[in-house]
C-alpha atoms as a PDB file:
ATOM      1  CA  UNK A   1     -14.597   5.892  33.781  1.00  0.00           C
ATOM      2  CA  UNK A   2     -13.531   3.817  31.248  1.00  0.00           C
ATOM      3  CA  UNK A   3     -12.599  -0.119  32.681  1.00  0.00           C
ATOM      4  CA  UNK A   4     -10.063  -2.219  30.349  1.00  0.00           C
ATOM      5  CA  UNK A   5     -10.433  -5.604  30.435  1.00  0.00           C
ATOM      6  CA  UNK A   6      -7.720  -7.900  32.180  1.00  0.00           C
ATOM      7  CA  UNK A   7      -5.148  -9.632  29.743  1.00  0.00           C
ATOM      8  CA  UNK A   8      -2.928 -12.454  29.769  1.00  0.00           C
ATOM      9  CA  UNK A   9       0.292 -13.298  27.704  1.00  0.00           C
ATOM     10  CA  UNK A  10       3.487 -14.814  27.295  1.00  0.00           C
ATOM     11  CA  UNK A  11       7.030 -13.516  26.059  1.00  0.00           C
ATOM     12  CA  UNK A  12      10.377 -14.436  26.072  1.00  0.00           C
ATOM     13  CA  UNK A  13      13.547 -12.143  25.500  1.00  0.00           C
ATOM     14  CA  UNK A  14      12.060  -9.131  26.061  1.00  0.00           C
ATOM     15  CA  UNK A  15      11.963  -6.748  28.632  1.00  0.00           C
ATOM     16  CA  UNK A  16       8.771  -6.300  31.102  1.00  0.00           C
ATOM     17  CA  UNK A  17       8.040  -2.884  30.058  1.00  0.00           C
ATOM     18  CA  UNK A  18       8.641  -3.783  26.161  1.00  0.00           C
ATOM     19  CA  UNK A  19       6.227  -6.817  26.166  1.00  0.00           C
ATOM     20  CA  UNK A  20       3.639  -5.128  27.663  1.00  0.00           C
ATOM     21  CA  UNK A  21       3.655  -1.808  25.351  1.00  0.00           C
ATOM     22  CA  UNK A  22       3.569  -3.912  22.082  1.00  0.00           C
ATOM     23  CA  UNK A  23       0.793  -6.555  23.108  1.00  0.00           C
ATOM     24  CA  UNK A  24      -1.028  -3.743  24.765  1.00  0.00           C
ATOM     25  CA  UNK A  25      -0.390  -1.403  22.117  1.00  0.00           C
ATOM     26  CA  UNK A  26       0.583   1.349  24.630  1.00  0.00           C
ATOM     27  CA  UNK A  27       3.817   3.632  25.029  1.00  0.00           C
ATOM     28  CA  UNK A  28       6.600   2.370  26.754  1.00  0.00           C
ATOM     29  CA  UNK A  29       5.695   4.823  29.407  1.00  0.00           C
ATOM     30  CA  UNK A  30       2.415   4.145  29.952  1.00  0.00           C
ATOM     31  CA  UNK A  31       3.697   0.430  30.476  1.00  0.00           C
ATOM     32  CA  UNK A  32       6.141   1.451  33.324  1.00  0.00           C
ATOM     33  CA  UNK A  33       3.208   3.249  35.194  1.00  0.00           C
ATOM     34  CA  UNK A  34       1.434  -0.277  35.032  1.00  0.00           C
ATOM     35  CA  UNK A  35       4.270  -1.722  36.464  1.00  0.00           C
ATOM     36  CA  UNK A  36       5.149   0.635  38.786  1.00  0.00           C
ATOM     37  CA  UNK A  37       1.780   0.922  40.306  1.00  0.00           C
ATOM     38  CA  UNK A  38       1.326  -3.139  40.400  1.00  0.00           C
ATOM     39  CA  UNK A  39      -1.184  -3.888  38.021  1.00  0.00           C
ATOM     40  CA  UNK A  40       1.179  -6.183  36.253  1.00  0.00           C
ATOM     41  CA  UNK A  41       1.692  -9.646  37.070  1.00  0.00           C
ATOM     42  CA  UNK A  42       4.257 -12.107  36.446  1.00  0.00           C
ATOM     43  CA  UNK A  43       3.592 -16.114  37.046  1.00  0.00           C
ATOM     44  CA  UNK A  44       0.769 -14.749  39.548  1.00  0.00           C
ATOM     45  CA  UNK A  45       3.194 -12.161  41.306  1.00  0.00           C
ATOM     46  CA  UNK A  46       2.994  -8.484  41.065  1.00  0.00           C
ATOM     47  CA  UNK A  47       5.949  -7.018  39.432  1.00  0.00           C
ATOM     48  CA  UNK A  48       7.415  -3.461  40.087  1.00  0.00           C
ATOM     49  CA  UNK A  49      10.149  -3.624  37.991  1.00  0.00           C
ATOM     50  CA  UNK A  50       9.884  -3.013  33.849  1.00  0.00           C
ATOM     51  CA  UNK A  51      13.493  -4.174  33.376  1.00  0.00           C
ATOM     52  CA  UNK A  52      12.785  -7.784  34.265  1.00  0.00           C
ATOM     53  CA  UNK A  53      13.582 -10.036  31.129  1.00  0.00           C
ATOM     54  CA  UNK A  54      10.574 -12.171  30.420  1.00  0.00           C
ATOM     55  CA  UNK A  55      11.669 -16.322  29.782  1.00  0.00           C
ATOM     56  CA  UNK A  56       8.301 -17.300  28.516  1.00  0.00           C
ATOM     57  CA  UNK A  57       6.412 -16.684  31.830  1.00  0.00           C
ATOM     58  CA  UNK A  58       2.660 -16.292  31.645  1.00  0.00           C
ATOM     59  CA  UNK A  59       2.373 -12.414  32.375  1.00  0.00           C
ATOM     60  CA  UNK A  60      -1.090 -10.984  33.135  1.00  0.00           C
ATOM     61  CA  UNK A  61      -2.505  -7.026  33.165  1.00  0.00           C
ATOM     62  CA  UNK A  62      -5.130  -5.454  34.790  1.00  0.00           C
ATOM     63  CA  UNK A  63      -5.012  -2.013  33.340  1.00  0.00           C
ATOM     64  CA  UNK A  64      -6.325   0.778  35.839  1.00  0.00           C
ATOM     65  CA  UNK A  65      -9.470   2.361  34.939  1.00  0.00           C
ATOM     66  CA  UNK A  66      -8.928   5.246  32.513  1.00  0.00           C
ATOM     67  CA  UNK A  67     -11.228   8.648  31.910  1.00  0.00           C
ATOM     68  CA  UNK A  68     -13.990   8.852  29.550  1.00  0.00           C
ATOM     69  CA  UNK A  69     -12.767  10.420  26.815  1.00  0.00           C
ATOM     70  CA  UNK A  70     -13.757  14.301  26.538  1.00  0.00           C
ATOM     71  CA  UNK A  71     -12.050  14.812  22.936  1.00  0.00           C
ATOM     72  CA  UNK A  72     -15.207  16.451  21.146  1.00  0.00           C
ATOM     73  CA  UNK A  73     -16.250  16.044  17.924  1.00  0.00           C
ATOM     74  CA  UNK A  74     -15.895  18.399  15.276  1.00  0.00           C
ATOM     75  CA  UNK A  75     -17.224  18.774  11.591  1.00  0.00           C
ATOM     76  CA  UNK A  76     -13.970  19.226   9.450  1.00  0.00           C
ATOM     77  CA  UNK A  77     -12.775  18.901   6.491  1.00  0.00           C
ATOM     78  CA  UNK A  78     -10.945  15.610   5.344  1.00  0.00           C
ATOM     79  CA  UNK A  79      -9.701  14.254   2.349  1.00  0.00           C
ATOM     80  CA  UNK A  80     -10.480  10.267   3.295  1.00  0.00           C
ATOM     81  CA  UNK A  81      -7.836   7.942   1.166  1.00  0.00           C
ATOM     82  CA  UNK A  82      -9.363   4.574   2.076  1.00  0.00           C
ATOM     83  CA  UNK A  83     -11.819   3.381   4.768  1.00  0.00           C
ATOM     84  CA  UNK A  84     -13.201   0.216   6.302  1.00  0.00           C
ATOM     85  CA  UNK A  85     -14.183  -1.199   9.941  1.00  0.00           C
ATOM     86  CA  UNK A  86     -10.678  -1.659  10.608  1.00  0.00           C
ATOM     87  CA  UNK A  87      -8.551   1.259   9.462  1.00  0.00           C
ATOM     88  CA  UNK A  88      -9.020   4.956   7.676  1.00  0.00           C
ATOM     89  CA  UNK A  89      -6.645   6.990   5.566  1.00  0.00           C
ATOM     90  CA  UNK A  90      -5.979  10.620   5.785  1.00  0.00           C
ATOM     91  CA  UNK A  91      -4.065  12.926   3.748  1.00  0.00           C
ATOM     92  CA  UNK A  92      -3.536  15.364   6.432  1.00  0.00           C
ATOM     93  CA  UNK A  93      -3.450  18.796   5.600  1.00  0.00           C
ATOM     94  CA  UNK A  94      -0.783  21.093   6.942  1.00  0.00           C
ATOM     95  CA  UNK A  95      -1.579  23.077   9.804  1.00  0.00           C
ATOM     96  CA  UNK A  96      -3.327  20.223  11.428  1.00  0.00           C
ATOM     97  CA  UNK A  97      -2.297  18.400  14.442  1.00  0.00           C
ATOM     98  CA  UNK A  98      -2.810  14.692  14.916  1.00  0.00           C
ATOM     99  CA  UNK A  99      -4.078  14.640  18.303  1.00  0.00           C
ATOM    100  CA  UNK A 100      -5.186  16.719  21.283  1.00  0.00           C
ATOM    101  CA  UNK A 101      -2.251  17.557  23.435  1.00  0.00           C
ATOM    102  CA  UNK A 102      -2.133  20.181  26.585  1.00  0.00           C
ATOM    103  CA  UNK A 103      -3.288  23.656  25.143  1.00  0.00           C
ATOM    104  CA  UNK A 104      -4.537  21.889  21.649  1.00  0.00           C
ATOM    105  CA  UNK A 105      -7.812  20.428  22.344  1.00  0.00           C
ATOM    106  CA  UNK A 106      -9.804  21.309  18.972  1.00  0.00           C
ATOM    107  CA  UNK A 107      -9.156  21.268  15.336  1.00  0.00           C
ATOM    108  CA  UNK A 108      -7.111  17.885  15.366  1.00  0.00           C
ATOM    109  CA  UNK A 109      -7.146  15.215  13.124  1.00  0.00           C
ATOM    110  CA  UNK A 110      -9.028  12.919  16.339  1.00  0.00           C
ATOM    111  CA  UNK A 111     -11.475  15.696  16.306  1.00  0.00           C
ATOM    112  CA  UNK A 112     -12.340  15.457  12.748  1.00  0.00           C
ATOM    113  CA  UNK A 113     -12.425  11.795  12.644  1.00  0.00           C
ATOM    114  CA  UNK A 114     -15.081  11.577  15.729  1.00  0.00           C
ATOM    115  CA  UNK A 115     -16.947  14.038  13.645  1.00  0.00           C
ATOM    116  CA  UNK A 116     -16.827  12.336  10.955  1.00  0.00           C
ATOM    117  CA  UNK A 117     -18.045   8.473  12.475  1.00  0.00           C
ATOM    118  CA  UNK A 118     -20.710  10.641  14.653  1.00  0.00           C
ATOM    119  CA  UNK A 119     -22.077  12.296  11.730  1.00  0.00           C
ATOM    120  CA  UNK A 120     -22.423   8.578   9.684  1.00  0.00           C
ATOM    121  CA  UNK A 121     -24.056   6.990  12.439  1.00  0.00           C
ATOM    122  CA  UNK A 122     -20.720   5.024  13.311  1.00  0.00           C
ATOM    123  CA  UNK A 123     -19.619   3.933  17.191  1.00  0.00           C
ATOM    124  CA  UNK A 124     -18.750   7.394  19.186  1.00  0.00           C
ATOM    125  CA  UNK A 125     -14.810   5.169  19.627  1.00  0.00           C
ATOM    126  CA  UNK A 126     -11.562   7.055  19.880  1.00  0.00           C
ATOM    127  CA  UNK A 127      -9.604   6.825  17.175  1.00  0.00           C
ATOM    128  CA  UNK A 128      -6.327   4.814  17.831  1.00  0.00           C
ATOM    129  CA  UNK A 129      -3.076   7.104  16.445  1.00  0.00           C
ATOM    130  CA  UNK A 130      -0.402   4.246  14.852  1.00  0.00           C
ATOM    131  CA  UNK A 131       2.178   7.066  13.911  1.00  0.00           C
ATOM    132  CA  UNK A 132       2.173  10.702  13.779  1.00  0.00           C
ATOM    133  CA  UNK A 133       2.738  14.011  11.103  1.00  0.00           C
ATOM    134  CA  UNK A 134       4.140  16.947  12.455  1.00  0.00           C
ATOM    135  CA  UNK A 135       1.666  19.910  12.839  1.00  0.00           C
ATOM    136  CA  UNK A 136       2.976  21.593   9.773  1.00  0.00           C
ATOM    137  CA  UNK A 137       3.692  18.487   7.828  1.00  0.00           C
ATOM    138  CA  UNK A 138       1.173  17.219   4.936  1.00  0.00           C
ATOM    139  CA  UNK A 139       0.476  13.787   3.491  1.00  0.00           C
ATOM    140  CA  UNK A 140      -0.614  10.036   4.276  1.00  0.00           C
ATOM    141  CA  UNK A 141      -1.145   9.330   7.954  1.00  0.00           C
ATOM    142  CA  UNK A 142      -3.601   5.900   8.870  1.00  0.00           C
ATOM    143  CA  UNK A 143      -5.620   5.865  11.763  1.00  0.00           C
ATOM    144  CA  UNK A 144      -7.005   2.741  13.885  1.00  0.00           C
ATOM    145  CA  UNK A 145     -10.701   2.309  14.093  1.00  0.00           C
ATOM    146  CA  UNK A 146     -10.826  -0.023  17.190  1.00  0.00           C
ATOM    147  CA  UNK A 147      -8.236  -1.193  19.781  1.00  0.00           C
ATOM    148  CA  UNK A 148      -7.544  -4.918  17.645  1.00  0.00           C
ATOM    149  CA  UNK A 149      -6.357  -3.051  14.875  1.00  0.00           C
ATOM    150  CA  UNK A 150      -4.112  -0.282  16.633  1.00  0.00           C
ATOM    151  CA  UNK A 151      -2.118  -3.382  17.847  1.00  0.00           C
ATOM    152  CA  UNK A 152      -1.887  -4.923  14.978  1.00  0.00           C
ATOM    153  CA  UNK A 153      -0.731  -1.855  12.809  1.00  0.00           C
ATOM    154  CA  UNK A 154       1.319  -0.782  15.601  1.00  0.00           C
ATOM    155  CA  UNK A 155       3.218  -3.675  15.613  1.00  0.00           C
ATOM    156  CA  UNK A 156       3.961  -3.382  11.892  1.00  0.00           C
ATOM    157  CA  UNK A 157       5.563  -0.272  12.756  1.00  0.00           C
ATOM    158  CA  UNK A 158       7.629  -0.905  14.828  1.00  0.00           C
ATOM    159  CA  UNK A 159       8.745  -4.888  13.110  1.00  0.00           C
ATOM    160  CA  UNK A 160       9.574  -2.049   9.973  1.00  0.00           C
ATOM    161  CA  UNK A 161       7.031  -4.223   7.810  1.00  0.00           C
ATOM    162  CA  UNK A 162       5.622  -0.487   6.331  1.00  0.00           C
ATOM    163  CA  UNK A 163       6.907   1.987   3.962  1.00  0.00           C
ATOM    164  CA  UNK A 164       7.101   5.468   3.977  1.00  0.00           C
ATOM    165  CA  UNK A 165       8.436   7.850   1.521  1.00  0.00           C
ATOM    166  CA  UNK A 166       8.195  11.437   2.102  1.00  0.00           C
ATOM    167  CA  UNK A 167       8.742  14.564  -0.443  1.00  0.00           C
ATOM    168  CA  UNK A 168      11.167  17.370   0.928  1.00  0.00           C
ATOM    169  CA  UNK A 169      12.153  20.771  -0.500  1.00  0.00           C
ATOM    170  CA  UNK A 170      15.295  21.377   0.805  1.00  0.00           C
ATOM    171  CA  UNK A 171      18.069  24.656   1.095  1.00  0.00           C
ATOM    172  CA  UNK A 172      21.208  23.048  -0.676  1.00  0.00           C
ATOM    173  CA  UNK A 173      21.814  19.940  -2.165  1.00  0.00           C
ATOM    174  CA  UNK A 174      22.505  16.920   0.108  1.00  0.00           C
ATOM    175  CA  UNK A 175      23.807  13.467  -1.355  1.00  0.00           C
ATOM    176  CA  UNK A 176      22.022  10.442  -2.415  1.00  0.00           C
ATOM    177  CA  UNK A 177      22.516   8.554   0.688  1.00  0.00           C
ATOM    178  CA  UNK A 178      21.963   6.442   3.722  1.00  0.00           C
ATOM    179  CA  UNK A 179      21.985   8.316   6.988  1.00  0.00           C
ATOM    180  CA  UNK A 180      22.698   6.594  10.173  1.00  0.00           C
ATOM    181  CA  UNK A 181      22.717   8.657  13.016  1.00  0.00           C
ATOM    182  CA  UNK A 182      20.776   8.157  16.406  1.00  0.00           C
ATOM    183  CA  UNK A 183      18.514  10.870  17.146  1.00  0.00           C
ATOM    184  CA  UNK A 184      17.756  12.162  20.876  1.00  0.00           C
ATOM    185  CA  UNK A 185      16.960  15.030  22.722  1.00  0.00           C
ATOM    186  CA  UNK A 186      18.570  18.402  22.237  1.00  0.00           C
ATOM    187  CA  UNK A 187      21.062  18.900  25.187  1.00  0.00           C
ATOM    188  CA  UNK A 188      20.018  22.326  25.738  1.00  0.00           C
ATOM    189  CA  UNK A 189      16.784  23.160  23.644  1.00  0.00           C
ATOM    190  CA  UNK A 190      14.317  20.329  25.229  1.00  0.00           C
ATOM    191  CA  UNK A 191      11.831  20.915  21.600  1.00  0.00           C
ATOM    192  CA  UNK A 192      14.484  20.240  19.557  1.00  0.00           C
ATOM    193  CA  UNK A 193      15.560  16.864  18.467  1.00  0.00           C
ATOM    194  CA  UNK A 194      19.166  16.338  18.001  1.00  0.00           C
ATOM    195  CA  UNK A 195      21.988  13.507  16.660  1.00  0.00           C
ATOM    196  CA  UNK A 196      23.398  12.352  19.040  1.00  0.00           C
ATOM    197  CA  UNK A 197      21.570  14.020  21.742  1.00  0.00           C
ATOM    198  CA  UNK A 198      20.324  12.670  24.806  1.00  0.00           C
ATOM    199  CA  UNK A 199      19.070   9.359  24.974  1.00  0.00           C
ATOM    200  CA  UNK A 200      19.900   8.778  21.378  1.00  0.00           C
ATOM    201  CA  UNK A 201      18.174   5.958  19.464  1.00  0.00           C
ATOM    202  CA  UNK A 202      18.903   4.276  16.292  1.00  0.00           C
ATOM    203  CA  UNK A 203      17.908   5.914  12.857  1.00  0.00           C
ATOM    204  CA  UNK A 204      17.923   5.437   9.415  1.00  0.00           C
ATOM    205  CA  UNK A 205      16.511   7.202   6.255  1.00  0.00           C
ATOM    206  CA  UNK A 206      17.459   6.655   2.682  1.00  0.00           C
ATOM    207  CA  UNK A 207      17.514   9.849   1.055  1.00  0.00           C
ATOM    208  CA  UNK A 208      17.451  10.370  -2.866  1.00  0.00           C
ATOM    209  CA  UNK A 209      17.959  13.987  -5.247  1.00  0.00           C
ATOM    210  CA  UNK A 210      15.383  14.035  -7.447  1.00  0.00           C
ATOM    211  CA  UNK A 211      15.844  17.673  -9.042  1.00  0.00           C
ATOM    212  CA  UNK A 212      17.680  20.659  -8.591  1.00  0.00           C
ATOM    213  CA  UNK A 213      16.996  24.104  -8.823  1.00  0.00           C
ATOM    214  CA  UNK A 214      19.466  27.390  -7.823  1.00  0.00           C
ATOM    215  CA  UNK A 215      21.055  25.111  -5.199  1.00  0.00           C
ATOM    216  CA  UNK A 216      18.199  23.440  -3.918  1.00  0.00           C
ATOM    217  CA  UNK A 217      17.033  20.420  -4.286  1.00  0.00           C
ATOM    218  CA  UNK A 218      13.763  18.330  -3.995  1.00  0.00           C
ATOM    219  CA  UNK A 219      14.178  15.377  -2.320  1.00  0.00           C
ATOM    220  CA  UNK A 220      12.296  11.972  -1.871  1.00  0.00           C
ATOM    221  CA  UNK A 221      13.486  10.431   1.735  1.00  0.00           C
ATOM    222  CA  UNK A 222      12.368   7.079   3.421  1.00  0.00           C
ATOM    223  CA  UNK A 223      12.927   6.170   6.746  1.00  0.00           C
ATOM    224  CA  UNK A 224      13.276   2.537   8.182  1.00  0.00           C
ATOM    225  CA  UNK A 225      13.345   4.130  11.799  1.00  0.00           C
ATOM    226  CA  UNK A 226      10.674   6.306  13.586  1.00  0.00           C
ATOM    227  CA  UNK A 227      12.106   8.886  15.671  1.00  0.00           C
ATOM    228  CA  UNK A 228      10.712  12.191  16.712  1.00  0.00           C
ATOM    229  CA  UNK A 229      11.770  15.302  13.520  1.00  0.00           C
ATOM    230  CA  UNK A 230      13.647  12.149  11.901  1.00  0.00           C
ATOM    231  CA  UNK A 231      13.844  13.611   8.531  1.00  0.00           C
ATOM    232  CA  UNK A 232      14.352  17.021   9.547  1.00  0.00           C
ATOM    233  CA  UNK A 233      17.093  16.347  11.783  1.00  0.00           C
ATOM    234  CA  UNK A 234      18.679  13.927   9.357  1.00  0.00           C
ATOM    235  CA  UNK A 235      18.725  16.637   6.483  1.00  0.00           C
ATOM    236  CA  UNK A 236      20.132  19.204   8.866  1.00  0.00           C
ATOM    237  CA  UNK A 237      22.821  16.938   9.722  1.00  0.00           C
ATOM    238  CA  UNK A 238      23.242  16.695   5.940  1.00  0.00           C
ATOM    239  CA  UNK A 239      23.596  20.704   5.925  1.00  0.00           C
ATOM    240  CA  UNK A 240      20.559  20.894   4.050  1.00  0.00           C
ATOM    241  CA  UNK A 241      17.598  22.146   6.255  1.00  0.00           C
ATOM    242  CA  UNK A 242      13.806  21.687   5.208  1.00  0.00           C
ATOM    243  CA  UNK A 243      12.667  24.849   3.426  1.00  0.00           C
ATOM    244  CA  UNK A 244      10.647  27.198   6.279  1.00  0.00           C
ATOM    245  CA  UNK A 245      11.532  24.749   8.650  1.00  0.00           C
ATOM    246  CA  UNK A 246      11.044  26.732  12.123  1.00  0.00           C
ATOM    247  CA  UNK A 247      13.624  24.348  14.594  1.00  0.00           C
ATOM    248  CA  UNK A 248      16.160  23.226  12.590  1.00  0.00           C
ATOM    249  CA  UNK A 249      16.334  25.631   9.208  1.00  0.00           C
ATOM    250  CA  UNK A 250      15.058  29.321   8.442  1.00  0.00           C
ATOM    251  CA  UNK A 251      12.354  30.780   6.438  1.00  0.00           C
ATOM    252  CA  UNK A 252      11.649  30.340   2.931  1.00  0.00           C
ATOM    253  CA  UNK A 253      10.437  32.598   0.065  1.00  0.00           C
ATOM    254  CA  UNK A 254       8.759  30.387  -1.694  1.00  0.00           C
ATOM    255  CA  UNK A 255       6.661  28.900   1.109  1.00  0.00           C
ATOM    256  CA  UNK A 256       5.475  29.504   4.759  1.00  0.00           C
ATOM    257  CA  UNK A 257       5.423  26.431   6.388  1.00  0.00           C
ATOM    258  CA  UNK A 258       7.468  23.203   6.582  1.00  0.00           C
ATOM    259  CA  UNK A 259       8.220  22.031   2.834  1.00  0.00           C
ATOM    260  CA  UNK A 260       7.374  18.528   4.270  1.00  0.00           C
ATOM    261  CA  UNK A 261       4.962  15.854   2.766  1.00  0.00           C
ATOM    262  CA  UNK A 262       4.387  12.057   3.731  1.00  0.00           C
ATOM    263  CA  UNK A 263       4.050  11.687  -0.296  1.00  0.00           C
ATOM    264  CA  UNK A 264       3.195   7.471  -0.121  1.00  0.00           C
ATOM    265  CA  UNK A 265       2.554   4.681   2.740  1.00  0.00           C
ATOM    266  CA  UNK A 266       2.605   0.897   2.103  1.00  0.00           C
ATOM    267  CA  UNK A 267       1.149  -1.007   5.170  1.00  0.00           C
ATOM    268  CA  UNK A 268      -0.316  -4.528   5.957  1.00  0.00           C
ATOM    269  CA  UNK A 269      -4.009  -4.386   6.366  1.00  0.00           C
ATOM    270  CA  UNK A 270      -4.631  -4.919  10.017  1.00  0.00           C
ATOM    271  CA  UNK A 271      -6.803  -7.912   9.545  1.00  0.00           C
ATOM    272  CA  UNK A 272      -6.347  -9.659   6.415  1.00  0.00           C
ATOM    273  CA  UNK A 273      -2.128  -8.694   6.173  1.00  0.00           C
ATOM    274  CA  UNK A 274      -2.570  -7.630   2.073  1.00  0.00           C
ATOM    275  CA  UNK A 275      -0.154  -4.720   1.443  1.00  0.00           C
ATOM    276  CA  UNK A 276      -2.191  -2.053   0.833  1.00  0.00           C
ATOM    277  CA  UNK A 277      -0.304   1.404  -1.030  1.00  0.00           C
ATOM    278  CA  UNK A 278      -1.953   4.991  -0.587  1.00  0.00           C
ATOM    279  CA  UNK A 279      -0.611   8.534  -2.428  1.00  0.00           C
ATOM    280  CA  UNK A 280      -1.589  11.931  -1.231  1.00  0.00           C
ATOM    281  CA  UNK A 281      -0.720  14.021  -3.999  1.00  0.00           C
ATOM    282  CA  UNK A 282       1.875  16.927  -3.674  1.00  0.00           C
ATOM    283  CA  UNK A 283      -0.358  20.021  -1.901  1.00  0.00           C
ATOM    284  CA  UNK A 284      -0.373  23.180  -4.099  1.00  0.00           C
ATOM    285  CA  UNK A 285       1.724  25.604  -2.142  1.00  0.00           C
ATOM    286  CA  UNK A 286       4.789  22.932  -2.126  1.00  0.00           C
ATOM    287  CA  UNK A 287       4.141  22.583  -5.875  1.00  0.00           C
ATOM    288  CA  UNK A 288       3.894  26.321  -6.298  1.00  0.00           C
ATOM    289  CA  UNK A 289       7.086  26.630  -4.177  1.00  0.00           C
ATOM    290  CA  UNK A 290       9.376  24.569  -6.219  1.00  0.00           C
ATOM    291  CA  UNK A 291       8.429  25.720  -9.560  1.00  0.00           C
ATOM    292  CA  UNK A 292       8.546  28.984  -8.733  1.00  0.00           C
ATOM    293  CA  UNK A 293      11.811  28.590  -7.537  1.00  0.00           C
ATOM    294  CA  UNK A 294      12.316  27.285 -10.801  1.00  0.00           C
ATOM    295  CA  UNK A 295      12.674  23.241 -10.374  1.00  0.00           C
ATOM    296  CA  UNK A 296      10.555  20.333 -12.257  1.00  0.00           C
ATOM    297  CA  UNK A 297       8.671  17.160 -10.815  1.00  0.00           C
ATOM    298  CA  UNK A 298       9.692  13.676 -12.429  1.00  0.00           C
ATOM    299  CA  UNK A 299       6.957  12.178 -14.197  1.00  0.00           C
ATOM    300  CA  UNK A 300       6.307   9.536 -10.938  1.00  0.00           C
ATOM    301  CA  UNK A 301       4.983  12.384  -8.926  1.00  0.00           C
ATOM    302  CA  UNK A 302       1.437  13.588  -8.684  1.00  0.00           C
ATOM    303  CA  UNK A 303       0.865  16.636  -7.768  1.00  0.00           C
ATOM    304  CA  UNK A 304      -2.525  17.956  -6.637  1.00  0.00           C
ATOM    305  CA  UNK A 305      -4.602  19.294  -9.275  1.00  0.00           C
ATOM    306  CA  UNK A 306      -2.750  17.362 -12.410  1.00  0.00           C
ATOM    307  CA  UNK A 307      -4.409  14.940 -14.572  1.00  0.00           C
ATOM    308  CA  UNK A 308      -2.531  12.097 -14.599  1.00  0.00           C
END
């Protein structure tokens, strides 16, 4: 068993539950157990309830022991982007998941990391997921190498101090626009995402054409928000699904998976706060895809494989 360490802080204007996931770098959930099971205290007073607004108090948590990790190692393939003691860069290949979930417990990209530290000699640590890809989506994705920095990255996140932009081949042609629609669950398919659904939460993406082809389109998208299938969603509200997109379109002929890539991440460095801007190139078969459905790339985009 794995014992965290007790911590103390202060807040004010924020809900219990809140507080404690972003200075603990947690999920909202995971806070709530805390509190539910009184490991959280308030002012020296165990605390059951995560609505409680906070007015400054002095709040301290003694996080249950957790499992040893049993996520096992694997030698795979990566294409690393940037790496230091704080932080590492992927571009993800599609097909990979980020993380072991129930049933998935090899091939992911926590899998490959721990291989990959193991292998150099590195500290056997977990590494800390900031934000996730979709199994079937390709591109940037950064990783935390120790608990310090997950915070820290986290919490650019979610103060909206990163940016993402994100390549899509899509089946019609949807505006240049801002979306704003909240995104929950699907009312009646619980894997689908839907707007409006239930529980809805803000969310925002900027999406721009950059080329047509046949009455398609290839489109660059960046959200400010980041909900669960936000672009995906957000372009079928547009009536233009994600080519070979298996929830919310249908499939494609120029491509078998999602026509998805996180193209470009800006993000603070987790300990000195430089911007720091990473490109994963556009992976062949999306390339192959949109040329051979007869559209062109502007001269900004890389593509894997090109000389630029």
């Amino acid at each position: 068993m794995r014992v965290e360490e007790p911590h103390t802080f202060h807040a004010e204007g924020e809900r219990l539950d809140q507080a404690l996931a972003r200075v603990m770098g947690v999920s909202r959930s995971r806070a709530q157990a805390w509190i539910a099971e009184g490991h959280v205290r308030v002012e020296g007073q165990v605390v059951t309830k995560p609505a409680r607004r906070l007015q400054g108090e002095r709040v301290e948590v003694a996080p249950p022991p957790e499992p040893d990790s049993r996520v096992e190692p694997e030698e795979l393939p990566l294409e690393i982007l940037y790496e230091d003691e704080d932080m590492v860069v992927v571009n993800k290949p599609a097909g990979m998941v980020t993380h072991p979930a129930p049933g998935v417990s090899r091939g992911t990209l926590v899998n490959a990391l721990l291989g990959r530290w193991i292998e150099a000699g590195g500290e056997p640590v977990r590494p800390g997921i900031v934000h996730r890809l979709d199994k079937e989506t390709s591109g940037v994705i950064v990783v935390a190498r120790h608990e310090a920095a997950l915070r820290r990255l986290a919490d650019a996140f979610k103060q909206r101090f990163v940016f993402k932009r994100y390549l899509a081949l899509t089946e019609g042609v949807p505006m240049s626009t801002t979306v704003i629609a909240p995104i929950g669950r699907h009312p009646v398919h619980r894997f689908k995402m839907h707007t409006g659904g239930i529980k809805a939460r803000y969310a925002e993406t900027d999406f721009e054409v950059l080329g047509e082809a046949e009455g398609r389109a290839l489109v660059e998208a960046r959200p400010h928000t980041g909900r669960t299938h936000q672009i995906r969603v957000h372009l079928k509200h547009l009536h233009t699904p994600i080519w070979a997109d298996p929830l919310y379109g249908k499939p494609s002929p120029f491509i078998g998976r999602l026509a998805l890539h996180a193209y470009e991440l800006r993000v603070p460095h987790p300990r000195t706060g430089k911007i720091l801007s990473f490109t994963a190139p556009v992976p062949p078969d999306m390339a192959a895809g949109w040329e051979a459905a007869g559209g062109g790339w502007p001269a900004w985009v890389q593509r894997a494989g090109t000389i630029r």
